[in-house]
Protein backbone atom coordinates (compact mmCIF):
# COMPACT_ATOMS: atom_id res chain seq x y z
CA UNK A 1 2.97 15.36 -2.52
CA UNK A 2 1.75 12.06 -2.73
CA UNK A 3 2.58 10.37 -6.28
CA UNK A 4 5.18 12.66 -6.79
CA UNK A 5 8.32 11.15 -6.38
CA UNK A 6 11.51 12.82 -4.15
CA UNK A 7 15.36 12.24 -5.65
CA UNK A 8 18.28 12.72 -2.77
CA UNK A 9 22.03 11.11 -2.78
CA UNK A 10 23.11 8.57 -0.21
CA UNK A 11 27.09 8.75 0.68
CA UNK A 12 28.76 5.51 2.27
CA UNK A 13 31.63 5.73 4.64
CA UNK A 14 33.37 3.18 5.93
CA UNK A 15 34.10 2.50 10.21
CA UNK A 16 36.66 4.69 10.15
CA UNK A 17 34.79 7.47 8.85
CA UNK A 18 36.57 7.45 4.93
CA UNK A 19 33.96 7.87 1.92
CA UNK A 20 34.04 4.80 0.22
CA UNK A 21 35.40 5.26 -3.08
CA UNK A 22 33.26 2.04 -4.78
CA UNK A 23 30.24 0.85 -5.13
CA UNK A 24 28.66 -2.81 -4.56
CA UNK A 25 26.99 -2.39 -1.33
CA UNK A 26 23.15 -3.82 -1.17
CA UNK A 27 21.07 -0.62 -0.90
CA UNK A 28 16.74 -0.56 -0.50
CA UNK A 29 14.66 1.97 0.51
CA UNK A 30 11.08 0.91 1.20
CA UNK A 31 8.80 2.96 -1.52
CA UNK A 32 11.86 3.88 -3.34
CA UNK A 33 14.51 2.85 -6.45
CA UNK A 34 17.94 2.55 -5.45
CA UNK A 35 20.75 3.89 -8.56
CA UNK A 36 24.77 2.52 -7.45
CA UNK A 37 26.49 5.34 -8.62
CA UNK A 38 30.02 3.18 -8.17
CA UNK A 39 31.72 5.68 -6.40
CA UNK A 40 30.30 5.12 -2.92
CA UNK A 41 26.89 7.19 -3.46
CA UNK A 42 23.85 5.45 -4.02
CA UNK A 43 20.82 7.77 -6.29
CA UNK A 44 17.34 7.40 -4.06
CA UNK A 45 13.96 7.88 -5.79
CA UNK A 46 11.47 8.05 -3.19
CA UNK A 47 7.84 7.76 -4.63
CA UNK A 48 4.73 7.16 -1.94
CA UNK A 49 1.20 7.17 -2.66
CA UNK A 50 0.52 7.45 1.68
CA UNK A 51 -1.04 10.37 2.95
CA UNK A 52 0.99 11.27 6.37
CA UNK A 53 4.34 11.48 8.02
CA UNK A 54 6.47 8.83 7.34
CA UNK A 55 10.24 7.30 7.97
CA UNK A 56 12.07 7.24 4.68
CA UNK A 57 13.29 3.42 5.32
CA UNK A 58 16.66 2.31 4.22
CA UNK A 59 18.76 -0.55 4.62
CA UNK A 60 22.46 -0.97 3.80
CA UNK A 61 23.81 -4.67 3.24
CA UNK A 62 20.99 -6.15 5.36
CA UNK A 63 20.97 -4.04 8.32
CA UNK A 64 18.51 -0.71 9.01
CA UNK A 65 19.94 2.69 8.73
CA UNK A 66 19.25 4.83 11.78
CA UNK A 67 18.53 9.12 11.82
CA UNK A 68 16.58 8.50 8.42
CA UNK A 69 14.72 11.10 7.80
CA UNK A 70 10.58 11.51 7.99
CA UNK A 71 8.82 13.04 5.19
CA UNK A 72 5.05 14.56 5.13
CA UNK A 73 3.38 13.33 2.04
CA UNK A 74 0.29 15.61 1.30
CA UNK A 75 -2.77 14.66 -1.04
CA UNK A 76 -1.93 15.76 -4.69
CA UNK A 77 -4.24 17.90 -6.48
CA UNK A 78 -8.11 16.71 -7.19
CA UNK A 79 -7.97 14.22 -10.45
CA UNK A 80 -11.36 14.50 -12.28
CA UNK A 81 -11.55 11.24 -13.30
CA UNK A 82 -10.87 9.61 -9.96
CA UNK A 83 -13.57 11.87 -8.72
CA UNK A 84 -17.35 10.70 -7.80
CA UNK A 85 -20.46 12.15 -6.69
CA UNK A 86 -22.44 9.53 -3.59
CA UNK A 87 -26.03 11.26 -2.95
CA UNK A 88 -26.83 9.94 0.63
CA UNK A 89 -29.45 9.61 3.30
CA UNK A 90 -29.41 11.13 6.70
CA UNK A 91 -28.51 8.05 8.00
CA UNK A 92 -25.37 7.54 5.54
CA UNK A 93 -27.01 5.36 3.24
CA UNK A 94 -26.19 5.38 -0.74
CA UNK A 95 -29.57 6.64 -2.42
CA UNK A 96 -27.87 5.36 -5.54
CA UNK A 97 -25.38 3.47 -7.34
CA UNK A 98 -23.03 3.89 -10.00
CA UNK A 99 -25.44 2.39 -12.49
CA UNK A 100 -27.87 4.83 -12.04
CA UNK A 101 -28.80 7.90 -14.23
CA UNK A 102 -28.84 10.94 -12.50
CA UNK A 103 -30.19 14.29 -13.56
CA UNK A 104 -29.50 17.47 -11.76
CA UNK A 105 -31.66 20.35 -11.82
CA UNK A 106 -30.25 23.54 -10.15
CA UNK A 107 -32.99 26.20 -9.03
């Protein structure tokens, strides 16, 4: 849900395939907070206001991370206050503007 942010673990291995036992290593995720945990896992908070499917995007001392996974952020739930009410024409045209006092009448 967009705004609402998603928390998953990251674990390091080395080329020979070993966890790594340390931390250190220079972890970002694009739309995200990165905790070193100092044991080889890295904490991700993943937090995107984007509507869609997108590639959580992570890179490890400089170079991109491949098979990272894609997430579908969906609209949150209607905020009144962001809300606003446009009366328009036919032709898409604003028949007023924020300034202006409005009174509905409901028959």
């Amino acid at each position: 849900v967009a705004g609402k942010s998603l928390t998953f673990k990251l674990v390091c291995f080395d080329s020979a395939g070993n966890k790594k036992a340390n931390g250190g290593d220079k972890v970002s995720c694009v739309d995200g907070t990165v905790t070193d945990k100092g044991d080889g896992t890295y904490e991700i908070v993943f937090l995107s206001n984007v509507i869609g499917n997108q590639r959580i995007q992570i890179t490890i001392n400089g170079e991109t991370m491949q098979g990272t996974p894609e997430v579908d952020v969906s609209p949150a739930e209607v905020h009144l206050p962001n809300c606003q009410v446009s009366l328009m024409s036919a032709q898409g045209q604003s028949l007023i503007s924020n300034k202006d006092k409005v009174t509905w009448e409901v028959s």
